[in-house]
PDB file of N, CA and C in Angstrom:
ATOM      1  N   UNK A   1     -19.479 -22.349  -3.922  1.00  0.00           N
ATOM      2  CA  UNK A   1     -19.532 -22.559  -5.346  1.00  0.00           C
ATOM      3  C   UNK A   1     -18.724 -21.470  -6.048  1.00  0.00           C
ATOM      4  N   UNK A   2     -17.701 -21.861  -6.839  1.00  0.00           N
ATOM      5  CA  UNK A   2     -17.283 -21.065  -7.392  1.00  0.00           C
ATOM      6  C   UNK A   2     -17.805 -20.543  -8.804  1.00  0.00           C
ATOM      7  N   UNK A   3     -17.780 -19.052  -9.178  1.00  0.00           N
ATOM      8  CA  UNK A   3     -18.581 -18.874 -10.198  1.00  0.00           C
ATOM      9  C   UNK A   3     -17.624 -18.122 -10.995  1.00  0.00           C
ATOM     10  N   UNK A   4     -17.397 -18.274 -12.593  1.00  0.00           N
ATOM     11  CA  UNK A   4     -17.056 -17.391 -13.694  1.00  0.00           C
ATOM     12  C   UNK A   4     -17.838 -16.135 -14.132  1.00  0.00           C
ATOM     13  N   UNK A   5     -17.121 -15.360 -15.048  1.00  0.00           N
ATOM     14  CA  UNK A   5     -17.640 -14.373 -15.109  1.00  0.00           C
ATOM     15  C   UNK A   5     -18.288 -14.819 -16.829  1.00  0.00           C
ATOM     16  N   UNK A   6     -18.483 -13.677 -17.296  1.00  0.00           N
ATOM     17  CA  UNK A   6     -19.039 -13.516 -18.765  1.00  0.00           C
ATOM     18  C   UNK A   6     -17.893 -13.985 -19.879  1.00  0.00           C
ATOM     19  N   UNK A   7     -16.439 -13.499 -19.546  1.00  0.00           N
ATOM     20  CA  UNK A   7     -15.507 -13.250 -20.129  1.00  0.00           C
ATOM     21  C   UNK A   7     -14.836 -14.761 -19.532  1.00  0.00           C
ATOM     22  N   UNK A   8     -15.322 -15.378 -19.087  1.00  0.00           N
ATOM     23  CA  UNK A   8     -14.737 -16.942 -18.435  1.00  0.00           C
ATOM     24  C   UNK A   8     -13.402 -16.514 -17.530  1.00  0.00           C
ATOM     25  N   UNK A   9     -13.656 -15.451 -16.551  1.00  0.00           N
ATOM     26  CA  UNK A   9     -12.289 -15.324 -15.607  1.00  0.00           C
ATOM     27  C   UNK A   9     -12.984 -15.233 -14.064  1.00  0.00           C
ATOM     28  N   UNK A  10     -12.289 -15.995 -13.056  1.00  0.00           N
ATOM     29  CA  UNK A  10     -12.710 -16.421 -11.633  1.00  0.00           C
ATOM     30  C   UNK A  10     -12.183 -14.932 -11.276  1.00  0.00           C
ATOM     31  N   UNK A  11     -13.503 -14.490 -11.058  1.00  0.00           N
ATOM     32  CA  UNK A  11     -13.313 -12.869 -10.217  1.00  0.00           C
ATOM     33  C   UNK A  11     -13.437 -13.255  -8.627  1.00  0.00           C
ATOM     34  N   UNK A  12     -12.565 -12.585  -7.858  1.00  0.00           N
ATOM     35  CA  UNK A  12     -13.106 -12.545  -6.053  1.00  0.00           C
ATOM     36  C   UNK A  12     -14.353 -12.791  -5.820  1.00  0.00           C
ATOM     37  N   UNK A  13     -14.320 -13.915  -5.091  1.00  0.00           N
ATOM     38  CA  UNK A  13     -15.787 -14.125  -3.961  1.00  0.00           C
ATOM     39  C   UNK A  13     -15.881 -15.129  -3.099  1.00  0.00           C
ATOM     40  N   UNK A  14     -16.516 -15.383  -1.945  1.00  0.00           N
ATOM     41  CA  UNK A  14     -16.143 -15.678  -0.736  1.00  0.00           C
ATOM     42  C   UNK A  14     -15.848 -17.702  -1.188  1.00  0.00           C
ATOM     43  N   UNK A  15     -15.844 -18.007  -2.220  1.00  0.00           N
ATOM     44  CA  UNK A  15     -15.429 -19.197  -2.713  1.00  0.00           C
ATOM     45  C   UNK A  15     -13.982 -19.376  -2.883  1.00  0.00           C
ATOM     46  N   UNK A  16     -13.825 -18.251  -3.271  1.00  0.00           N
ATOM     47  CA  UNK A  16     -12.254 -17.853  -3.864  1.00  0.00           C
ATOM     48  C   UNK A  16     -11.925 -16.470  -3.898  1.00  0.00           C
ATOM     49  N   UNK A  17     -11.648 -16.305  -2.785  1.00  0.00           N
ATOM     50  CA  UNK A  17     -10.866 -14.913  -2.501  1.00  0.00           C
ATOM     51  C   UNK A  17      -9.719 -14.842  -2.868  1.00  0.00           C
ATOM     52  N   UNK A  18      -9.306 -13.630  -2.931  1.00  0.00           N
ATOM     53  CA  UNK A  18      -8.059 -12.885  -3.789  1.00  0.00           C
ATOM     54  C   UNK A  18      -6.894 -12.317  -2.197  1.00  0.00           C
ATOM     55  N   UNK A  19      -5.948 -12.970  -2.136  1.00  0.00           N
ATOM     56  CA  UNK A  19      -5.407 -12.319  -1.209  1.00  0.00           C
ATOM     57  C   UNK A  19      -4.383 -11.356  -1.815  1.00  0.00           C
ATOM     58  N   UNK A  20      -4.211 -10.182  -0.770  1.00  0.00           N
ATOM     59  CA  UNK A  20      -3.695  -8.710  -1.569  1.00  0.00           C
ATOM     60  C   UNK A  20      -1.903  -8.795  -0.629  1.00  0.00           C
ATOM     61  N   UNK A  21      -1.232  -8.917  -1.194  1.00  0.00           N
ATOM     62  CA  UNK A  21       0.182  -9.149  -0.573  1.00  0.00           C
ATOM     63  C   UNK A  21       0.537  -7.233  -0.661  1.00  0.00           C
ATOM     64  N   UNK A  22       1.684  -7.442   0.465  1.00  0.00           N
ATOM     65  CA  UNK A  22       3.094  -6.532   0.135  1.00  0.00           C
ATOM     66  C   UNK A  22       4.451  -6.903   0.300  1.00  0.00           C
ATOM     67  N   UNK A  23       5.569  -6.376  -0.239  1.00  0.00           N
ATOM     68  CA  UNK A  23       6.211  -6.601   0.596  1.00  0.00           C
ATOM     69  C   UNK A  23       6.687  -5.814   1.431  1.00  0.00           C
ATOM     70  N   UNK A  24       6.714  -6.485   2.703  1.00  0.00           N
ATOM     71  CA  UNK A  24       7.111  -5.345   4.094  1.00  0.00           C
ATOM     72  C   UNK A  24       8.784  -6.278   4.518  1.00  0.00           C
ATOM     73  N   UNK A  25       9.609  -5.272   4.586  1.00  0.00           N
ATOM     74  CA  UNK A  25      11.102  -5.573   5.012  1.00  0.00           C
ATOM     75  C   UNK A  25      11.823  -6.480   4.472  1.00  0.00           C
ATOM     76  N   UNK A  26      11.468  -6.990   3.318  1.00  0.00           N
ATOM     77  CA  UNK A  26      12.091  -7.955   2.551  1.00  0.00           C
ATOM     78  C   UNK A  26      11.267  -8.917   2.167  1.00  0.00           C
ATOM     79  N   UNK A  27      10.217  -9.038   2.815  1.00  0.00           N
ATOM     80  CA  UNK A  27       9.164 -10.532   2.894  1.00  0.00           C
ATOM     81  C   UNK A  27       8.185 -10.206   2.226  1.00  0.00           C
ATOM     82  N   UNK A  28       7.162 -11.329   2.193  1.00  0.00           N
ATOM     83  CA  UNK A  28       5.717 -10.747   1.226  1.00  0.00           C
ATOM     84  C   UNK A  28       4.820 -11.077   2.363  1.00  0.00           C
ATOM     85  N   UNK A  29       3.976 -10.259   2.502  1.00  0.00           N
ATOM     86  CA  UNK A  29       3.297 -10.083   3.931  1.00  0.00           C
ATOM     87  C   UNK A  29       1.761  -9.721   3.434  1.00  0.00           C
ATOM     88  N   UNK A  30       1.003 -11.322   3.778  1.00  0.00           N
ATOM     89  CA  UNK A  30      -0.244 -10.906   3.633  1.00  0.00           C
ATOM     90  C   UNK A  30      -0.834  -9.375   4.141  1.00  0.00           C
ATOM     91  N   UNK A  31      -2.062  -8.947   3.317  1.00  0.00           N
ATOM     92  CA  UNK A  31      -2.712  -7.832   4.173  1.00  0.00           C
ATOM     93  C   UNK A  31      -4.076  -7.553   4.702  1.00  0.00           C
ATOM     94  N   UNK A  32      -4.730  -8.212   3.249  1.00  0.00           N
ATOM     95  CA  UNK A  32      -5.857  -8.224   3.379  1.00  0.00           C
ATOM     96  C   UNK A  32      -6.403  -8.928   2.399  1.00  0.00           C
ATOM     97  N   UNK A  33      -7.741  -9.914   2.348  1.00  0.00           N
ATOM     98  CA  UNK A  33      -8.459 -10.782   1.584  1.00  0.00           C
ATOM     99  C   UNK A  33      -9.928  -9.452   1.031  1.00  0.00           C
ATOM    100  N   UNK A  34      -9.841 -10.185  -0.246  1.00  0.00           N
ATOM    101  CA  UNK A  34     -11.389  -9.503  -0.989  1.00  0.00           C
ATOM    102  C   UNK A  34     -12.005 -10.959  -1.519  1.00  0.00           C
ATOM    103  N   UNK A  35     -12.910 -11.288  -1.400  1.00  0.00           N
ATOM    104  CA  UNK A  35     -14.079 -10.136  -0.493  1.00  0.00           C
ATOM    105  C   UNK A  35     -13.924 -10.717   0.784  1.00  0.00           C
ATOM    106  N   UNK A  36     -15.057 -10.170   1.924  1.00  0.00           N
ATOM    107  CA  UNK A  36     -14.968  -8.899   2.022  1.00  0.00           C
ATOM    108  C   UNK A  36     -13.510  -8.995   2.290  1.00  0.00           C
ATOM    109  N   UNK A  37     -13.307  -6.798   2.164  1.00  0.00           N
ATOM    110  CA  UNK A  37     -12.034  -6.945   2.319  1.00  0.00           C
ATOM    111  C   UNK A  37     -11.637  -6.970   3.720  1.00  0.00           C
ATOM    112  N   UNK A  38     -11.031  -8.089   4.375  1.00  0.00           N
ATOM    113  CA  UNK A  38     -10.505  -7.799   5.671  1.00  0.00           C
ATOM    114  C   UNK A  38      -9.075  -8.301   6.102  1.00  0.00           C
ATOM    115  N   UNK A  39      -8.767  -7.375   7.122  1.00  0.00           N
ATOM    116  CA  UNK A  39      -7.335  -7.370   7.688  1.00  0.00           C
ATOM    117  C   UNK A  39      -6.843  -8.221   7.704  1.00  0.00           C
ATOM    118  N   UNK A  40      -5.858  -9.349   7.826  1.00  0.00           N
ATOM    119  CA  UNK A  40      -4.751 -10.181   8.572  1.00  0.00           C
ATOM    120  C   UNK A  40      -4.659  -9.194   9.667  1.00  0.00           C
ATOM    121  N   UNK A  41      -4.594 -10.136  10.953  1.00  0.00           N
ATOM    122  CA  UNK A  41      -4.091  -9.511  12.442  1.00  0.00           C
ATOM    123  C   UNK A  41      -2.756  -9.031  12.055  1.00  0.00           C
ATOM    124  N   UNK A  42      -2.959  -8.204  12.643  1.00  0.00           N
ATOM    125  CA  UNK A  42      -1.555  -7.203  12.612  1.00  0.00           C
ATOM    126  C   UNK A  42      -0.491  -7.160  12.010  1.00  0.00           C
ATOM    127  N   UNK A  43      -1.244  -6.880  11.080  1.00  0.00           N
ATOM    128  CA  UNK A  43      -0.447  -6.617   9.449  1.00  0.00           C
ATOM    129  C   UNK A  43      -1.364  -4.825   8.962  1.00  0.00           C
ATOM    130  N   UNK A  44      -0.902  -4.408   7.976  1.00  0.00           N
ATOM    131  CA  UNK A  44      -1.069  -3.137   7.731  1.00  0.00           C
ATOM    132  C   UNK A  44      -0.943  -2.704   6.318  1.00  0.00           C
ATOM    133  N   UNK A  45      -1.303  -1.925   5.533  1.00  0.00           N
ATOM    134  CA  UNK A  45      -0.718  -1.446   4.053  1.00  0.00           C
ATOM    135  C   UNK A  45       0.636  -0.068   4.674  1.00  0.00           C
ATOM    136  N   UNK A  46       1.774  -0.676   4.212  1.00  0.00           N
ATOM    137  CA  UNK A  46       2.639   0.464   4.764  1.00  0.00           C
ATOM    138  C   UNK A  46       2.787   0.985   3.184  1.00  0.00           C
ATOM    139  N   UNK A  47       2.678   2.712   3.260  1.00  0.00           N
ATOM    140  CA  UNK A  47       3.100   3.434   2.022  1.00  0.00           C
ATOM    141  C   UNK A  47       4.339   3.589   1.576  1.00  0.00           C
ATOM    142  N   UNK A  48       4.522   2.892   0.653  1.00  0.00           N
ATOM    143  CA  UNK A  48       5.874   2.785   0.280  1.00  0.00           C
ATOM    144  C   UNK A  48       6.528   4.813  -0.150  1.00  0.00           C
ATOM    145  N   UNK A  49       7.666   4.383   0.420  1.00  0.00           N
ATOM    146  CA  UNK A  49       8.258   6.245   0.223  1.00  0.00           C
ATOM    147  C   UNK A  49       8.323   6.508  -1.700  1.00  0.00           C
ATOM    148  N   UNK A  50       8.148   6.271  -2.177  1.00  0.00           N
ATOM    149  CA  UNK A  50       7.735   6.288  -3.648  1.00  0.00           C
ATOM    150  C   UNK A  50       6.834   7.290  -4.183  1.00  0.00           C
ATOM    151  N   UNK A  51       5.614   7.077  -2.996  1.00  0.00           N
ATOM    152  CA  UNK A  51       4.080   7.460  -3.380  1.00  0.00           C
ATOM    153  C   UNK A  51       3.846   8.852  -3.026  1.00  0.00           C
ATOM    154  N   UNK A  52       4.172   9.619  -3.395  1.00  0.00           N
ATOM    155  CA  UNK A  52       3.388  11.072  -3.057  1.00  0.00           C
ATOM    156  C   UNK A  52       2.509  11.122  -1.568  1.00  0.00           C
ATOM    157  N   UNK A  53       2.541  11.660  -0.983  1.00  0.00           N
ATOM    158  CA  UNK A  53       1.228  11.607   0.051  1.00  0.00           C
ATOM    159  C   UNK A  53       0.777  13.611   0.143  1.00  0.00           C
TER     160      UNK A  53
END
């Protein structure tokens, strides 16, 4: 069942999950689904050289 919020917007939940993209090497490369949040097989969040570490 999918459910709205207060503000009438479809937030993540296991009805309708939110998949979280990147792009890795040119492509858009699933990574991970919320909720819960879990992996795609062997896929990864790579840190883009941008980001401070």
């Amino acid at each position: 069942m999918i459910k709205w919020d207060k503000d009438n917007v479809l937030r993540a939940q296991e009805a309708a999950p939110v998949v979280h993209y990147q792009v890795q090497n040119g492509e858009l490369m699933a990574i991970y689904t919320d909720p819960p949040t879990k992996a795609y097989r062997d896929t990864k969040f790579i840190v883009p050289r941008w980001i401070k570490q």
